[in-house]
Structures are given as structure tokens and as C-alpha cells.
C-alpha atoms as a PDB file:
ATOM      1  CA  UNK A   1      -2.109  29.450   2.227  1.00  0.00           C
ATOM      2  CA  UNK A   2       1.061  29.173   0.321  1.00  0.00           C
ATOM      3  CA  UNK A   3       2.794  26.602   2.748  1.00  0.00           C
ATOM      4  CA  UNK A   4       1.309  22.461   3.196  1.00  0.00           C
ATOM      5  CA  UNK A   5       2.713  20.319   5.377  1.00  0.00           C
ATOM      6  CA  UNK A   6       2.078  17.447   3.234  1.00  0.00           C
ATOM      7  CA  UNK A   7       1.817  17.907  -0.766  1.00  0.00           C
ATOM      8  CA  UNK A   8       0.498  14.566  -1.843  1.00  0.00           C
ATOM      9  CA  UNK A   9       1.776  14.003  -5.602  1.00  0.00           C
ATOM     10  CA  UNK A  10      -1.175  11.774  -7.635  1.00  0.00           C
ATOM     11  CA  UNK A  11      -4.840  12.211  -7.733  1.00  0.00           C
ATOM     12  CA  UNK A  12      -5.979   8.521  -8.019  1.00  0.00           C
ATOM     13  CA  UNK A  13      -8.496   6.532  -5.574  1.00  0.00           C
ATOM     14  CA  UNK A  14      -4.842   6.122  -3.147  1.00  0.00           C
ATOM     15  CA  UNK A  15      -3.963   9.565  -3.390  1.00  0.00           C
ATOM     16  CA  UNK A  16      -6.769  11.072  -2.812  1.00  0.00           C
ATOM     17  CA  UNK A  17      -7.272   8.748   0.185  1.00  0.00           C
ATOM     18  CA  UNK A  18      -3.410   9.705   1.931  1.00  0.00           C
ATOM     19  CA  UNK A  19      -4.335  13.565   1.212  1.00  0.00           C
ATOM     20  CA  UNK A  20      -7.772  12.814   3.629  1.00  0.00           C
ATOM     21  CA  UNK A  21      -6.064  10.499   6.397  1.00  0.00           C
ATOM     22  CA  UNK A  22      -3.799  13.838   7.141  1.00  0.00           C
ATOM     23  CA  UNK A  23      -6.875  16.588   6.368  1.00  0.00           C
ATOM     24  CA  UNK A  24      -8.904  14.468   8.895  1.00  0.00           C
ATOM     25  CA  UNK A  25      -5.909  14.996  11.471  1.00  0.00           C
ATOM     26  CA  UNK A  26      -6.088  18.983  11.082  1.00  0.00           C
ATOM     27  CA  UNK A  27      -2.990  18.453   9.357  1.00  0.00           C
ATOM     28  CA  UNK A  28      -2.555  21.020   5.753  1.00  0.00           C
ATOM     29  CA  UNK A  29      -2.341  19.166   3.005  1.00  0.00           C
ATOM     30  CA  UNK A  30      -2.443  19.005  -0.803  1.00  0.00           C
ATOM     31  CA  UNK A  31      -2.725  16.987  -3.983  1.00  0.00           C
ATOM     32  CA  UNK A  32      -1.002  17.909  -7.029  1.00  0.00           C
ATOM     33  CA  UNK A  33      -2.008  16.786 -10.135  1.00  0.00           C
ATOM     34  CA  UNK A  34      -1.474  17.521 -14.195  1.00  0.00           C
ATOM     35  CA  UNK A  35      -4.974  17.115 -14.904  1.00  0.00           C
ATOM     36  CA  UNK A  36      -6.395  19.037 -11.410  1.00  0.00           C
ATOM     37  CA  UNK A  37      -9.448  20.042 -13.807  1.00  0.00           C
ATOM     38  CA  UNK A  38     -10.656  16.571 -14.673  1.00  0.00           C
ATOM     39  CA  UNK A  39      -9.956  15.594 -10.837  1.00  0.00           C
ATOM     40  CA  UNK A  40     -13.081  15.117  -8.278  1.00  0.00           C
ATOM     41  CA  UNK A  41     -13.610  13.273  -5.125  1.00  0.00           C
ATOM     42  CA  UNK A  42     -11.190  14.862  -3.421  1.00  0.00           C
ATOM     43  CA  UNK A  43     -11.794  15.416   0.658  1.00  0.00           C
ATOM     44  CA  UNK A  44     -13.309  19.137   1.102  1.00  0.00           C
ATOM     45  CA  UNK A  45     -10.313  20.004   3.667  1.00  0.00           C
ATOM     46  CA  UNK A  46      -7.810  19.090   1.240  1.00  0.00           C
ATOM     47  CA  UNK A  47      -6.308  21.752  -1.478  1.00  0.00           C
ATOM     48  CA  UNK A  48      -6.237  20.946  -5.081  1.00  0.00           C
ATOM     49  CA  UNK A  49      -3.403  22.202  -6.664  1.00  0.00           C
ATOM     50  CA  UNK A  50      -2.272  22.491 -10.640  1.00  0.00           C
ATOM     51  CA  UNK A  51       1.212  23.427 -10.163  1.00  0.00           C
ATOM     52  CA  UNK A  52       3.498  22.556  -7.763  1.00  0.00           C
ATOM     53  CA  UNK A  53       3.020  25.139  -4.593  1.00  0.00           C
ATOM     54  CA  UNK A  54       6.287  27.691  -3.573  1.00  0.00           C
ATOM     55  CA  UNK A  55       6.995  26.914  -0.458  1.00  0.00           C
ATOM     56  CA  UNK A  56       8.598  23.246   0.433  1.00  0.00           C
ATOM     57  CA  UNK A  57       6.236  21.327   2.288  1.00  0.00           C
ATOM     58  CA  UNK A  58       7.713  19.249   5.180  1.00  0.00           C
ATOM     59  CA  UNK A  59       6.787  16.222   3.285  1.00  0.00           C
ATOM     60  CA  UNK A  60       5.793  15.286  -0.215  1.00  0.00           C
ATOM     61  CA  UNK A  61       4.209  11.675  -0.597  1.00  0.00           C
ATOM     62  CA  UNK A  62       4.535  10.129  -4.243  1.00  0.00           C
ATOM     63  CA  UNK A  63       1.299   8.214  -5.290  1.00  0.00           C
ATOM     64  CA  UNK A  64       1.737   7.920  -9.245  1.00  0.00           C
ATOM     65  CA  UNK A  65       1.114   5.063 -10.923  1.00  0.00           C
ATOM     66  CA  UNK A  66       3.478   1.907 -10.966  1.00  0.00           C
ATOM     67  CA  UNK A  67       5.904   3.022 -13.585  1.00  0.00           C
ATOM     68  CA  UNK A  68       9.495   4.266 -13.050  1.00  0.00           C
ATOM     69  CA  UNK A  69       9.661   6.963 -15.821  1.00  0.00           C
ATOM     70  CA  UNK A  70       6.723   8.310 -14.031  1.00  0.00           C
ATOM     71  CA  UNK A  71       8.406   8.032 -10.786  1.00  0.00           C
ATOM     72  CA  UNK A  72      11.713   9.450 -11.689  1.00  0.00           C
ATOM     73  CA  UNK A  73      10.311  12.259 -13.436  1.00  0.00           C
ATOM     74  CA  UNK A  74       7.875  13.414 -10.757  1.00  0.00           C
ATOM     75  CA  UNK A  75      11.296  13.070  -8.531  1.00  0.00           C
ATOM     76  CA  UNK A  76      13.245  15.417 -10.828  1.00  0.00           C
ATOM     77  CA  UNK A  77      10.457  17.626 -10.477  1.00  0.00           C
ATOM     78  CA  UNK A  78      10.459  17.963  -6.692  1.00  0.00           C
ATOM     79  CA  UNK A  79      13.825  18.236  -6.261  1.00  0.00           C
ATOM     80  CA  UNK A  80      14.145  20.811  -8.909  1.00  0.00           C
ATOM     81  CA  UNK A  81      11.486  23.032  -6.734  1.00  0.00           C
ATOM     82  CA  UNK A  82      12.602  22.335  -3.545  1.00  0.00           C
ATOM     83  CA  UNK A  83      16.352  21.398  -3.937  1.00  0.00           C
ATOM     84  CA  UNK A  84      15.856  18.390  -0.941  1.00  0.00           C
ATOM     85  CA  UNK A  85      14.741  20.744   1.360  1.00  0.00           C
ATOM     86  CA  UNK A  86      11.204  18.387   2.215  1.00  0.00           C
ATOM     87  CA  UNK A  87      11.160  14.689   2.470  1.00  0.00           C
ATOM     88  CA  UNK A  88      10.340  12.739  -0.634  1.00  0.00           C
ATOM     89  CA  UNK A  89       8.491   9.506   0.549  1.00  0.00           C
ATOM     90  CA  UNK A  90       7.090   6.842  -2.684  1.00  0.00           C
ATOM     91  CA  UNK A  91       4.419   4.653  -2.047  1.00  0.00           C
ATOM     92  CA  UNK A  92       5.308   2.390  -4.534  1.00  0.00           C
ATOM     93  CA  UNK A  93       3.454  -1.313  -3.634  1.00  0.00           C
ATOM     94  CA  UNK A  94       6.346  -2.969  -5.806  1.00  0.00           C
ATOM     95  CA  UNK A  95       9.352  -1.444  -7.582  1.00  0.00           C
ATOM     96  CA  UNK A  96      12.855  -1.506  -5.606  1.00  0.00           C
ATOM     97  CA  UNK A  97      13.070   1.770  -3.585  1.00  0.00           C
ATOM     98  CA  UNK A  98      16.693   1.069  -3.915  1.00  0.00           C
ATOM     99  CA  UNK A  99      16.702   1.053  -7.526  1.00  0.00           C
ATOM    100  CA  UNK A 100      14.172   4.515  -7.799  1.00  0.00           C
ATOM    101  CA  UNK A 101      16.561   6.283  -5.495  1.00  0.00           C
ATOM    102  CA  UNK A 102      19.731   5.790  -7.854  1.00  0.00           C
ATOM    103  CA  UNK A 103      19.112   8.942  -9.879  1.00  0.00           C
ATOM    104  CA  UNK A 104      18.182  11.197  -6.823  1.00  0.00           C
ATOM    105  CA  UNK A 105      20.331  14.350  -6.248  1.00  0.00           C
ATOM    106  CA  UNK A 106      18.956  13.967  -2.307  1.00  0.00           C
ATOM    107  CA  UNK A 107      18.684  10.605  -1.883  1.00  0.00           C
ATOM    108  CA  UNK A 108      19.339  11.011   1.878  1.00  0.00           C
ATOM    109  CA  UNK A 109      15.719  12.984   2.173  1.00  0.00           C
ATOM    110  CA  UNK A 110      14.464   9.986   0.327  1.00  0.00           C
ATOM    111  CA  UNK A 111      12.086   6.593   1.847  1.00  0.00           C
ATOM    112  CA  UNK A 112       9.197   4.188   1.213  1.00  0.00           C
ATOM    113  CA  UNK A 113       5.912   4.885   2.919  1.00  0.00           C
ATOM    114  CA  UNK A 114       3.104   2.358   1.841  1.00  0.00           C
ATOM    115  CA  UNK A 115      -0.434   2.768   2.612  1.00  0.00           C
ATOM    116  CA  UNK A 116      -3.046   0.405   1.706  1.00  0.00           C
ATOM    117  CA  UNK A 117      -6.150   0.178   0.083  1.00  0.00           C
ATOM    118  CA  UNK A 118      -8.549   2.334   1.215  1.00  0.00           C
ATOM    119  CA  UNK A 119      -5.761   4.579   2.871  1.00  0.00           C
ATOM    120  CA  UNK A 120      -8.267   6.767   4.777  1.00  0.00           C
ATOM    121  CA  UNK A 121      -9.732   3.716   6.403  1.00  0.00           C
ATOM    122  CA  UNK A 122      -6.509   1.459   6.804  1.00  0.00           C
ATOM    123  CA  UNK A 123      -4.462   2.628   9.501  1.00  0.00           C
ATOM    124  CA  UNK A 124      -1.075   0.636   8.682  1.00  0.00           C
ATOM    125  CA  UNK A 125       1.541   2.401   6.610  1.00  0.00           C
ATOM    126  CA  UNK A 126       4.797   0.853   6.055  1.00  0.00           C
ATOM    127  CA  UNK A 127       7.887   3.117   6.386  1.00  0.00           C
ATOM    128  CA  UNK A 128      11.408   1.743   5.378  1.00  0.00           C
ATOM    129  CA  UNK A 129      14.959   3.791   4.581  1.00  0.00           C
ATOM    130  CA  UNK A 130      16.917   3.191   1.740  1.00  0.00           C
ATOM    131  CA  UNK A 131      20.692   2.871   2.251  1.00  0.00           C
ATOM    132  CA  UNK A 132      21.244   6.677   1.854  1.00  0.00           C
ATOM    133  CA  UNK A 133      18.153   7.485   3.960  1.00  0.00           C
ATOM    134  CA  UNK A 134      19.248  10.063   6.774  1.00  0.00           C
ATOM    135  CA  UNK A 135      17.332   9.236  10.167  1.00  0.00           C
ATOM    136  CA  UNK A 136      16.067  12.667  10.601  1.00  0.00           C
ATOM    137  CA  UNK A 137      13.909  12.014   6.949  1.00  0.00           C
ATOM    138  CA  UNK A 138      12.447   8.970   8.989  1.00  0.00           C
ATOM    139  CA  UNK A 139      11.772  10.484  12.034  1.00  0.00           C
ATOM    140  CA  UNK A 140      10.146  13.500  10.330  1.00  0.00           C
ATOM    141  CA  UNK A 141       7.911  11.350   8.456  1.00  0.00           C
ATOM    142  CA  UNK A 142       7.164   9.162  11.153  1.00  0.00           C
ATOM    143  CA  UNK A 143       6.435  12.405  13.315  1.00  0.00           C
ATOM    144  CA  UNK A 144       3.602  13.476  10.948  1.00  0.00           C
ATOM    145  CA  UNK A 145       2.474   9.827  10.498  1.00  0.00           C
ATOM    146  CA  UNK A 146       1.758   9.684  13.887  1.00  0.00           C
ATOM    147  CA  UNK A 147       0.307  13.068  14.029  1.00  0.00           C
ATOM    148  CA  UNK A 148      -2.059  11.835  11.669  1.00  0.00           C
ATOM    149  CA  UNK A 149      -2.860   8.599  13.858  1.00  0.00           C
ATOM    150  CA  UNK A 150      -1.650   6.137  11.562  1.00  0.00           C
ATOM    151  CA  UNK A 151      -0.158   2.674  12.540  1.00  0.00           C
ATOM    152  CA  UNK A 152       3.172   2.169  11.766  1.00  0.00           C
ATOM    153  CA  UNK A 153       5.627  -0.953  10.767  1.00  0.00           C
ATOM    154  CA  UNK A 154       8.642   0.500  10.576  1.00  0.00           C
ATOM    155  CA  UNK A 155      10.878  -1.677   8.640  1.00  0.00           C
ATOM    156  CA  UNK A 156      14.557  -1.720   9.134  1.00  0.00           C
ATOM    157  CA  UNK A 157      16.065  -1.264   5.857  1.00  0.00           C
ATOM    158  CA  UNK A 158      13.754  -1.668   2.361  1.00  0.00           C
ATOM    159  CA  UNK A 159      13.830  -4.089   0.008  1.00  0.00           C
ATOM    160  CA  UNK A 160      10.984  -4.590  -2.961  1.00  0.00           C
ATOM    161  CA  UNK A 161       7.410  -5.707  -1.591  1.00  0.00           C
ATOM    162  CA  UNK A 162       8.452  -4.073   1.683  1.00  0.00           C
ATOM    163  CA  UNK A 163       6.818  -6.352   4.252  1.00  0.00           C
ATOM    164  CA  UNK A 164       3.533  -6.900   3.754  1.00  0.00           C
ATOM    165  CA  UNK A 165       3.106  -7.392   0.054  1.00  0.00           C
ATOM    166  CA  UNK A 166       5.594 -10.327   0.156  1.00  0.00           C
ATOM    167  CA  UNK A 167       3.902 -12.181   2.714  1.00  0.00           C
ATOM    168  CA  UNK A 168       0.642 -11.113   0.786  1.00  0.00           C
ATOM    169  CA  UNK A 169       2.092 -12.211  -2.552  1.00  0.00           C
ATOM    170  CA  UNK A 170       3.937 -15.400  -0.916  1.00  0.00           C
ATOM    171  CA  UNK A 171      -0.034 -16.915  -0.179  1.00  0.00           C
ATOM    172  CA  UNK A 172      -1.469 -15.431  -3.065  1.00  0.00           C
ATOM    173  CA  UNK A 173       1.518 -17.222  -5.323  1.00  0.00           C
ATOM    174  CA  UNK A 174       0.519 -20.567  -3.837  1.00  0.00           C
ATOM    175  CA  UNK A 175      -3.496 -19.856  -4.191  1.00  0.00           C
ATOM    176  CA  UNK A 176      -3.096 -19.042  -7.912  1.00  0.00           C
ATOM    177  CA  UNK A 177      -0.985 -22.211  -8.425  1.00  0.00           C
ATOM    178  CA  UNK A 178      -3.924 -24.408  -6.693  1.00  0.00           C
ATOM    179  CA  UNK A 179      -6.460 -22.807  -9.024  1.00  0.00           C
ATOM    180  CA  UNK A 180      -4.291 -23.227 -12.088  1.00  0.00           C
ATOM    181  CA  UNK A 181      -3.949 -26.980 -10.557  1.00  0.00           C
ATOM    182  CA  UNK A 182      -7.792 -27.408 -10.315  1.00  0.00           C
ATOM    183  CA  UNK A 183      -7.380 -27.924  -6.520  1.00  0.00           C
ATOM    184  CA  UNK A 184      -9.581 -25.474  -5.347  1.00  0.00           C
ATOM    185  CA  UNK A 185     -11.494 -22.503  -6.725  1.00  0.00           C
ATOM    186  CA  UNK A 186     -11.450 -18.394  -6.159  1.00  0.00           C
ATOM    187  CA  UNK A 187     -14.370 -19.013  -3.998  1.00  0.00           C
ATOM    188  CA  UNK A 188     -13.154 -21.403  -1.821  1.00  0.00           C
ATOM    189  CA  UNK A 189      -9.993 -20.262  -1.277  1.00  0.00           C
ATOM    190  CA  UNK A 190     -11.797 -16.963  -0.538  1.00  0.00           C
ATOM    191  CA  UNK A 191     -13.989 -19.066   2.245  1.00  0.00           C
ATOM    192  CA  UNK A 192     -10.785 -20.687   4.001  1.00  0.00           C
ATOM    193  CA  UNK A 193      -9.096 -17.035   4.029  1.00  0.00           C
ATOM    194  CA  UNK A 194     -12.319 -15.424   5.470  1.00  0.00           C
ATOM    195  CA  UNK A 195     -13.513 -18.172   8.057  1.00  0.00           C
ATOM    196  CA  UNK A 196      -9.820 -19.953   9.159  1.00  0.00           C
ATOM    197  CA  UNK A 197      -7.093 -17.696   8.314  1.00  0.00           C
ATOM    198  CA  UNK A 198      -8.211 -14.271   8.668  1.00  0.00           C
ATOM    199  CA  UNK A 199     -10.247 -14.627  11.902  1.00  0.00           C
ATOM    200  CA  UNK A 200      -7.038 -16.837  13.874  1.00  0.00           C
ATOM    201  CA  UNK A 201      -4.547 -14.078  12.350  1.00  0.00           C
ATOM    202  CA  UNK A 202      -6.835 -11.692  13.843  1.00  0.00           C
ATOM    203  CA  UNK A 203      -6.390 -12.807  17.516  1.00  0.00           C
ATOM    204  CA  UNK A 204      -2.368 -14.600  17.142  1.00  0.00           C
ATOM    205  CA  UNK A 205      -1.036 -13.412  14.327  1.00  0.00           C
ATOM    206  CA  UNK A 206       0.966 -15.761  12.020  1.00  0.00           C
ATOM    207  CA  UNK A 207       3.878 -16.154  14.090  1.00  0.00           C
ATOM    208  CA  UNK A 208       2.685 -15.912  17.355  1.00  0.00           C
ATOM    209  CA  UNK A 209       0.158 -18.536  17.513  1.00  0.00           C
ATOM    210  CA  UNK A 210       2.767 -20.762  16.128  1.00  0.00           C
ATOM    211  CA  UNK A 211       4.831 -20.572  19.876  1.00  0.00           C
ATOM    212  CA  UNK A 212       0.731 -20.977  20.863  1.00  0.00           C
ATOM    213  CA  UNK A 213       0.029 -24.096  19.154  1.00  0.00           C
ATOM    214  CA  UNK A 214       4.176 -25.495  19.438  1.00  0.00           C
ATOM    215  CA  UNK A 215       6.941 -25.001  17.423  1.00  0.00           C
ATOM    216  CA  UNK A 216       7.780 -29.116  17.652  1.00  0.00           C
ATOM    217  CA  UNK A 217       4.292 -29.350  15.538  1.00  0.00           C
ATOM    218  CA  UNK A 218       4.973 -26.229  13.179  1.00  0.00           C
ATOM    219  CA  UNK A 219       8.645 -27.281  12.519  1.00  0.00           C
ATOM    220  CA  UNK A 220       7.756 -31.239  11.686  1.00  0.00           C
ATOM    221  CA  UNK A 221       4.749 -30.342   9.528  1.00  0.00           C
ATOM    222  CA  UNK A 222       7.337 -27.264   7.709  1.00  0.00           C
ATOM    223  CA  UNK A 223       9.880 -29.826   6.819  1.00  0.00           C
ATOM    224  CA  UNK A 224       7.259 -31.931   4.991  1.00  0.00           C
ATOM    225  CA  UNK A 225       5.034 -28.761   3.322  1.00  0.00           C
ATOM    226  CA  UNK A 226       7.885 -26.630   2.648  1.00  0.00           C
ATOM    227  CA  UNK A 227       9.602 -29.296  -0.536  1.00  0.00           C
ATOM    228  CA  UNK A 228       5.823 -29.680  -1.725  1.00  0.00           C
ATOM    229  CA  UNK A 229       4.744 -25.943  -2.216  1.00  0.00           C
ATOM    230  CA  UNK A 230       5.139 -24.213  -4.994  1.00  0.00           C
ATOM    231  CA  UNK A 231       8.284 -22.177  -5.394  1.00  0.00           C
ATOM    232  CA  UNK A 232       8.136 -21.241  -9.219  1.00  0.00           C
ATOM    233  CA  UNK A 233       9.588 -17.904 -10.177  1.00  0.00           C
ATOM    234  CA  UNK A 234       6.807 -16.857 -13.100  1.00  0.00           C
ATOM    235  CA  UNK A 235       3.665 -15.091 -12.213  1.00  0.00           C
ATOM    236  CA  UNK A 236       1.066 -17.803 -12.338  1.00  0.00           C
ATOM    237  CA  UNK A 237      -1.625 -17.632 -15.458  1.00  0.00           C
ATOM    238  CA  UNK A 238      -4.326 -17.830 -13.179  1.00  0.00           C
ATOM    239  CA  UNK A 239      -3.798 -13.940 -12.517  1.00  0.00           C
ATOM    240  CA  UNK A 240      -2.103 -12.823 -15.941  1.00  0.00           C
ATOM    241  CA  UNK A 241      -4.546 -14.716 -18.390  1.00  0.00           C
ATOM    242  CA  UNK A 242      -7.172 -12.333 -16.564  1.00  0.00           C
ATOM    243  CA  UNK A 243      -4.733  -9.466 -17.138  1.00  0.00           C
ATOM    244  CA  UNK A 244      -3.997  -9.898 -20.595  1.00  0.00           C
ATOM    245  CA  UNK A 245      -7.769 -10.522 -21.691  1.00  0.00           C
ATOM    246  CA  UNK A 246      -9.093  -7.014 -20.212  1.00  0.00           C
ATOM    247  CA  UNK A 247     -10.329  -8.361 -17.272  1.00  0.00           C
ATOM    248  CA  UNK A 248      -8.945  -6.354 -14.304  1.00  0.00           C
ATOM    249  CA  UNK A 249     -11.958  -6.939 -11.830  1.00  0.00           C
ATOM    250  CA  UNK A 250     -15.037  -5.013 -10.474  1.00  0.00           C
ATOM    251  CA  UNK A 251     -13.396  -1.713 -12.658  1.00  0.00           C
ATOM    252  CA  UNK A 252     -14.208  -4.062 -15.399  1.00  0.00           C
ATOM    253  CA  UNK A 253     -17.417  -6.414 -14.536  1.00  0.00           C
ATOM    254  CA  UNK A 254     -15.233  -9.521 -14.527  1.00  0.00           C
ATOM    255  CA  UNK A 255     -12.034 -10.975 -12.880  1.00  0.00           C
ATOM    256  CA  UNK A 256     -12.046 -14.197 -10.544  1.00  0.00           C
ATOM    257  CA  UNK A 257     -15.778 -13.119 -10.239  1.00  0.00           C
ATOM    258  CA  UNK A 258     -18.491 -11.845 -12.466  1.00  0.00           C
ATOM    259  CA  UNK A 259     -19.303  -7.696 -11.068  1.00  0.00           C
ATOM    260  CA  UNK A 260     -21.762  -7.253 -14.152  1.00  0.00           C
ATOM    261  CA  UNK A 261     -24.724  -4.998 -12.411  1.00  0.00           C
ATOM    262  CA  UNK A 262     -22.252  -3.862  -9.601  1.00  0.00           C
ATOM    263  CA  UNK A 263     -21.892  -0.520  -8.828  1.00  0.00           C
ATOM    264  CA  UNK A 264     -17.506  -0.393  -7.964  1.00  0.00           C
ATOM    265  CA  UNK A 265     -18.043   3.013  -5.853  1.00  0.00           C
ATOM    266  CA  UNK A 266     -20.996   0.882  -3.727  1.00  0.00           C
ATOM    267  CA  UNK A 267     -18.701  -2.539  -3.295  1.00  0.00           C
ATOM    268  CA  UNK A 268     -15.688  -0.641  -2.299  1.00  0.00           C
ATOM    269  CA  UNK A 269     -17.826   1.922   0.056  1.00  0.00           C
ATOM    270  CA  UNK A 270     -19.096  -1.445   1.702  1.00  0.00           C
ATOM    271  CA  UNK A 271     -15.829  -3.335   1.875  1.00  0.00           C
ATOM    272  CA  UNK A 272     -14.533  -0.518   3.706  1.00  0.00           C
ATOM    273  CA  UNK A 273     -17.036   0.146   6.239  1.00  0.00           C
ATOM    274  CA  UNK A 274     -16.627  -3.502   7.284  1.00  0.00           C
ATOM    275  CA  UNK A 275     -13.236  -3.172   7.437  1.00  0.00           C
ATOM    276  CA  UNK A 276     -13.404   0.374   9.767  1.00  0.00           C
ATOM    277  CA  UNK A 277     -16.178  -1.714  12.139  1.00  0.00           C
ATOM    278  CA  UNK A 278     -13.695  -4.849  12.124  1.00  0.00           C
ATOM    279  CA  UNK A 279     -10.602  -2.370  12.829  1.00  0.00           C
ATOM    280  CA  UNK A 280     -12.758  -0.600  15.826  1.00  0.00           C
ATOM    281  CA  UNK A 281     -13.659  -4.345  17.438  1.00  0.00           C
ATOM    282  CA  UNK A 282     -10.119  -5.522  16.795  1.00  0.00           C
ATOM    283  CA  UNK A 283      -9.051  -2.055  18.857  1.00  0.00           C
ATOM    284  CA  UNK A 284     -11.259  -2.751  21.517  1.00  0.00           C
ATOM    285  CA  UNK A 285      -9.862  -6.031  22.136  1.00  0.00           C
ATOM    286  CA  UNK A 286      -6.673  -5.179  22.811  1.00  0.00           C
END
């Protein structure tokens, strides 16, 4: 087969993981990668490719790491080959999709897609136009998204963290600021996210069960929380002393908790199984 309807660009753990979510669907797909020999893990149904492949796919889904110079020259690349003909979707977690499609010849073939973590098993992908984005790129992409049974929040226009990483980052801000304040501990904030948070977001969702539990409540208790929170504009320690010392989590047997004697593959293979059985009782509830 010479043609793929999706060429995924990036043979890490969320690569690899986009490539299967489409194979899964009966939908052709491929990962390219500079290093295809060293690559493994990768879903039986999915072609692994060393070079880019002739013939334009439909779409091509960026899934390099978090660094523009990689970005913009795996963009030069595709556009070179395919001269805008497919759509060129990033799935940057972070960096301003404004700001990576500035050097673009075809920046109207050009928008966000985020998955997240572990994008075979999470349903959600976030899909967002730049300024220059032409409709029919969205719609095409959203086409083969739902193809592939994905669940879609498609955001209005893009702007950096997209949607869900800013509200993610907005409560992780404050959490790191209470442990860097000796309020509370990993753990426990861990506990209250688990057994209050997550379970009530579950059924209401943030907003909703605010017009559930009254808006005269939420808007009293907002004015006297909202002066007190923490609004700094620097990372907090908490997170970038770990950083700095080596200590990027279960890859490395230590972060907010000690993973000495775990086996990462096992963890992560667990973590997601509970979160496909939670996803199929949430469905069912609906």
C-alpha cells in the first residue's frame, strides 16, 4: 500500500497510541519515524515507515516531542512532500499553535488535535483552528476523528493549553503552591482529587453542578476564595525542584512518590485498564 489515510509523525508512547486508536477503526495508518529500526511496540495493523510515504495521506498528525525546532522542521518536511495537499494537525499539549503556524507555507491546512495519555484508551481529543485554519481542514479531521470513534471538544478558536490543560494546570498550580506551603501533601491532595473531586465531576461536571448546588452559594464563596488563591505567574518549585534533580517520576523510580521496584509498563497497563472500565460505566450511565 503506497497510500495511508493517516501518517502519524513520532514514534513515542503517544504516537504510537494515535497510530492504534485509527488501526483499531479499520482506518490505514502509519508512523514515521528517523529511527524506525530502534522503534517497537507499535500496534500490528499499523505500518512502520522510515521515510516519508509518496502519496499524501488525508491527514498527517504531528506527535514529536515538545520543542519548536523539532516542530517546525518536521512541518517543512511535510509540506515539502506534499505541498498542503493533506491536513497537518500538532498535538502539541503546550506551545501556541498560533505561534508554530507562523512559518507555514499552508497554514490554512493547518490545526491542533490533542489526545491524551494513553490515546488508545482515552477517547477525548481536542480539535481547535488557528486563525488561518480553512473549515474544510476541520471538518476533514473531524470526519476521520469520528470515523475512528473518538470524542471530540471542538474548541472555537486555539489558544496555548487548548482547553483542558489550562483547567488541568489552573488546579495543579494551586496544589503545588499548598505543598510548597506545607498545607497538604502529594498524597492527600491525591485522596481529595480521587474520592471528592473526581467522582462529583464524574456525574455534574464542574460547571453544571454549580447551577445544581446554586449559583447565590458558588458566587458568595468565589468572591471570598478567588483574592486568597494563588495567582503567581512562576512555575511552582514543588514540580521544577523534581525536574531539575532527575526526578521525572515512575520513568525514573522517584517523583512526588517513590516507584523503586515498579515495573512503568505494569503501572501504566493498570492505570489504563481502570480508566477503559471507568470510561465503559461512565458510558452506560448516560
Amino acid at each position: 500500500m503506497n497510500r495511508f489515510e493517516i501518517l502519524v509523525i513520532g514514534s513515542g508512547v503517544m504516537g504510537r497510541g494515535i497510530a492504534k486508536s485509527f488501526a483499531a477503526a479499520g482506518i490505514s495508518c502509519a508512523i514515521y519515524s528517523r529511527n524506525a529500526s530502534k522503534v517497537s511496540g507499535i500496534d500490528a495493523r499499523v505500518a512502520l515507515l522510515d521515510k516519508l510515504p509518496p502519496d499524501a495521506p488525508t491527514l498527517v498528525i504531528e506527535s514529536v516531542p515538545e520543542e519548536k525546532a523539532l516542530k517546525f522542521a518536521c512541518y517543512a518536511a511535510i509540506e515539502s512532500a506534499y505541498a498542503g495537499e493533506p491536513v497537518l494537525a500538532s498535538n502539541t499539549s503546550g506551545i501556541d499553535l498560533e505561534t508554530l503556524a507562523q512559518p507555514l507555507t499552508h497554514p490554512e491546512r493547518f490545526i491542533g488535535m490533542h489526545y491524551f495519555m494513553p490515546a488508545d484508551v482515552n477517547t477525548m481529543v481536542e480539535v481547535a483552528p488557528v486563525r488561518t485554519t480553512d473549515p474544510a481542514a476541520v471538518d476533514t479531521a473531524v470526519r476521520l476523528l469520528e470515523a475512528a470513534g473518538r470524542n471530540l471538544v471542538r474548541l472555537k478558536r486555539a489558544l496555548p493549553g487548548l482547553l483542558i490543560n489550562r483547567l488541568q494546570h489552573a488546579i495543579l498550580h494551586e496544589a503545588y503552591y499548598l505543598i510548597d506551603e506545607g498545607v497538604a501533601s502529594a498524597a492527600e491532595i491525591d485522596r481529595c482529587a480521587r474520592e471528592m473531586l473526581a467522582p462529583r465531576m464524574c456525574i455534574t461536571g464542574l460547571i453544571e453542578q454549580k447551577d445544581i448546588s446554586g449559583l447565590d452559594t458558588h458566587a458568595l464563596a468565589q468572591r471570598a476564595l478567588v483574592p486568597v488563591l494563588h495567582h503567581g505567574d512562576r512555575p511552582r518549585r514543588a514540580l521544577q525542584d523534581l525536574f531539575e534533580a532527575g526526578h521525572l517520576g515512575i520513568k525514573t523510580g522517584r517523583g512526588f512518590y517513590d516507584w523503586s521496584g515498579k515495573d512503568p509498563d505494569k503501572v501504566k497497563a493498570e492505570a489504563g485498564r481502570k480508566l477503559n472500565d471507568l470510561l465503559d460505566y461512565l458510558e452506560q450511565q448516560r
